[in-house]
Protein backbone atom coordinates (compact mmCIF):
# COMPACT_ATOMS: atom_id res chain seq x y z
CA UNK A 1 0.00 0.00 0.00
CA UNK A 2 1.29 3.43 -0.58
CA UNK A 3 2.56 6.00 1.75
CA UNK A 4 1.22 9.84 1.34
CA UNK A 5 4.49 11.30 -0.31
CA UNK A 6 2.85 14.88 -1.77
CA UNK A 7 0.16 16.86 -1.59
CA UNK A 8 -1.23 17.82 -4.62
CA UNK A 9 -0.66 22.26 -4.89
CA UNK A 10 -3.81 23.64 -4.12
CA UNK A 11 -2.51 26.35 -7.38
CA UNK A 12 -2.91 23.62 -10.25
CA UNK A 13 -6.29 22.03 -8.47
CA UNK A 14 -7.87 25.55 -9.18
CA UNK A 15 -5.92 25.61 -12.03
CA UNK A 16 -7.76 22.49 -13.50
CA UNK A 17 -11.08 23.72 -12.11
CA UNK A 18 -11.26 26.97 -14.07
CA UNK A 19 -9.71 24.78 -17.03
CA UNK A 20 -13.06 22.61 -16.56
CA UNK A 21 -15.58 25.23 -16.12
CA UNK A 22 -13.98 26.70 -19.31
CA UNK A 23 -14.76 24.11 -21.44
CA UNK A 24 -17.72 22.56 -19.72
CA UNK A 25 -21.15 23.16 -22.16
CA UNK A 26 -24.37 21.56 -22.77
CA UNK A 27 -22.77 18.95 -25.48
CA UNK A 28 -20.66 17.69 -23.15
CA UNK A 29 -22.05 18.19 -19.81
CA UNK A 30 -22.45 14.40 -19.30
CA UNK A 31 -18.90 12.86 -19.66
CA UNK A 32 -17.58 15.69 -17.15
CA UNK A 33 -17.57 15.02 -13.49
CA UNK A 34 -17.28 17.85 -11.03
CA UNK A 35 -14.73 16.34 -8.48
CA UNK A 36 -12.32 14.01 -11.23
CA UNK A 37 -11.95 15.84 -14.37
CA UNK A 38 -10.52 18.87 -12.59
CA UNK A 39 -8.38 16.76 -10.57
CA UNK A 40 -7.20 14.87 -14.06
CA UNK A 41 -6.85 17.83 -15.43
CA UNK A 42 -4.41 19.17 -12.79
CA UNK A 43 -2.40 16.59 -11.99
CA UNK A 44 -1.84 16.79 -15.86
CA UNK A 45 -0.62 20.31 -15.26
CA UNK A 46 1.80 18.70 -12.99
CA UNK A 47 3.36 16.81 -15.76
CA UNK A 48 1.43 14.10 -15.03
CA UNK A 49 0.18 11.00 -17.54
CA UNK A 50 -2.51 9.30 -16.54
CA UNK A 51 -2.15 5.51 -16.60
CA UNK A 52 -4.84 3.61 -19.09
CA UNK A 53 -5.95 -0.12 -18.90
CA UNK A 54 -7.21 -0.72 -22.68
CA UNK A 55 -7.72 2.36 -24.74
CA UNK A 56 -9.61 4.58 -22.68
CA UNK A 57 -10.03 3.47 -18.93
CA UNK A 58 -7.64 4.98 -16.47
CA UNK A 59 -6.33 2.79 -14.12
CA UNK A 60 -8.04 2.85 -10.25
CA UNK A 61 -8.06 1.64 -7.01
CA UNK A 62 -9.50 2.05 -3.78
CA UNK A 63 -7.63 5.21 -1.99
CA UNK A 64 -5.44 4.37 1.03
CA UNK A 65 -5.73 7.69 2.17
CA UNK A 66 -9.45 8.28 2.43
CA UNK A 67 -11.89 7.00 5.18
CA UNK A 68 -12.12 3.14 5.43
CA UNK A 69 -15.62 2.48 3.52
CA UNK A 70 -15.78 5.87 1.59
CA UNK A 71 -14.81 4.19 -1.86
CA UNK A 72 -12.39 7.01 -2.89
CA UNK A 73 -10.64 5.98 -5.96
CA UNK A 74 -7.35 7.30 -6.84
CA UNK A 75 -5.61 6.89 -10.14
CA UNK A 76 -2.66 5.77 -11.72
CA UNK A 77 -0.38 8.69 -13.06
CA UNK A 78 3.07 8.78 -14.51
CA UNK A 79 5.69 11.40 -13.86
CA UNK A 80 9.45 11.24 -14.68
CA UNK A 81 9.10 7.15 -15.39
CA UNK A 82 7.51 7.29 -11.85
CA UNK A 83 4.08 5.52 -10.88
CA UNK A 84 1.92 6.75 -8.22
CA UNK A 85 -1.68 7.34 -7.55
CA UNK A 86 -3.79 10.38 -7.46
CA UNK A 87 -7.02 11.11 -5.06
CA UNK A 88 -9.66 13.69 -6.56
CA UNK A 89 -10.91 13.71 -2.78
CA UNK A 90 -8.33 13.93 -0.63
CA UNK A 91 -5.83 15.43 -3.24
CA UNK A 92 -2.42 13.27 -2.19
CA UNK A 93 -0.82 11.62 -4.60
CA UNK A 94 1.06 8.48 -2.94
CA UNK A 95 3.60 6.02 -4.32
CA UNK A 96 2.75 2.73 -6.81
């Protein structure tokens, strides 16, 4: 299980929220979610690639940071030939 190692910067998460509300519109209100697409999109800000099983499915698991029984999923992300995983909900990114 990984270890918190870094808080994502509070900077890039609004970053990636403006970033969303920018290009959020009717068309394509339904493939948006308020909580993970600004997350994805800051952690890509970061310089982080999100990992994909298949073609279009990111890679998730069950957050070891969050609240036992809150089914928090944090991603896979790649930085620098690095893996770790990324929380939209508690924002730390901790180690593969």
């Amino acid at each position: 299980m990984g270890i918190p190692i870094v808080r994502i910067d509070s900077e890039l998460i609004a970053k990636g929220e403006r970033r969303y509300m920018a290009t959020k519109a009717d068309e394509n209100r339904a493939i948006h979610d308020p909580k993970t697409a600004p997350f994805l999109i800051a952690m890509k800000l970061g310089g982080y690639v999100p990992v994909l099983e298949g073609k279009r499915s990111v890679k998730l698991r069950v957050c070891p940071i969050c609240p036992y029984n809150t089914c928090h999923y944090a991603a896979q992300y790649r930085k620098d030939g690095v893996y770790v995983w990324g929380c939209p909900y508690c924002h730390y990114i901790t180690e593969s």
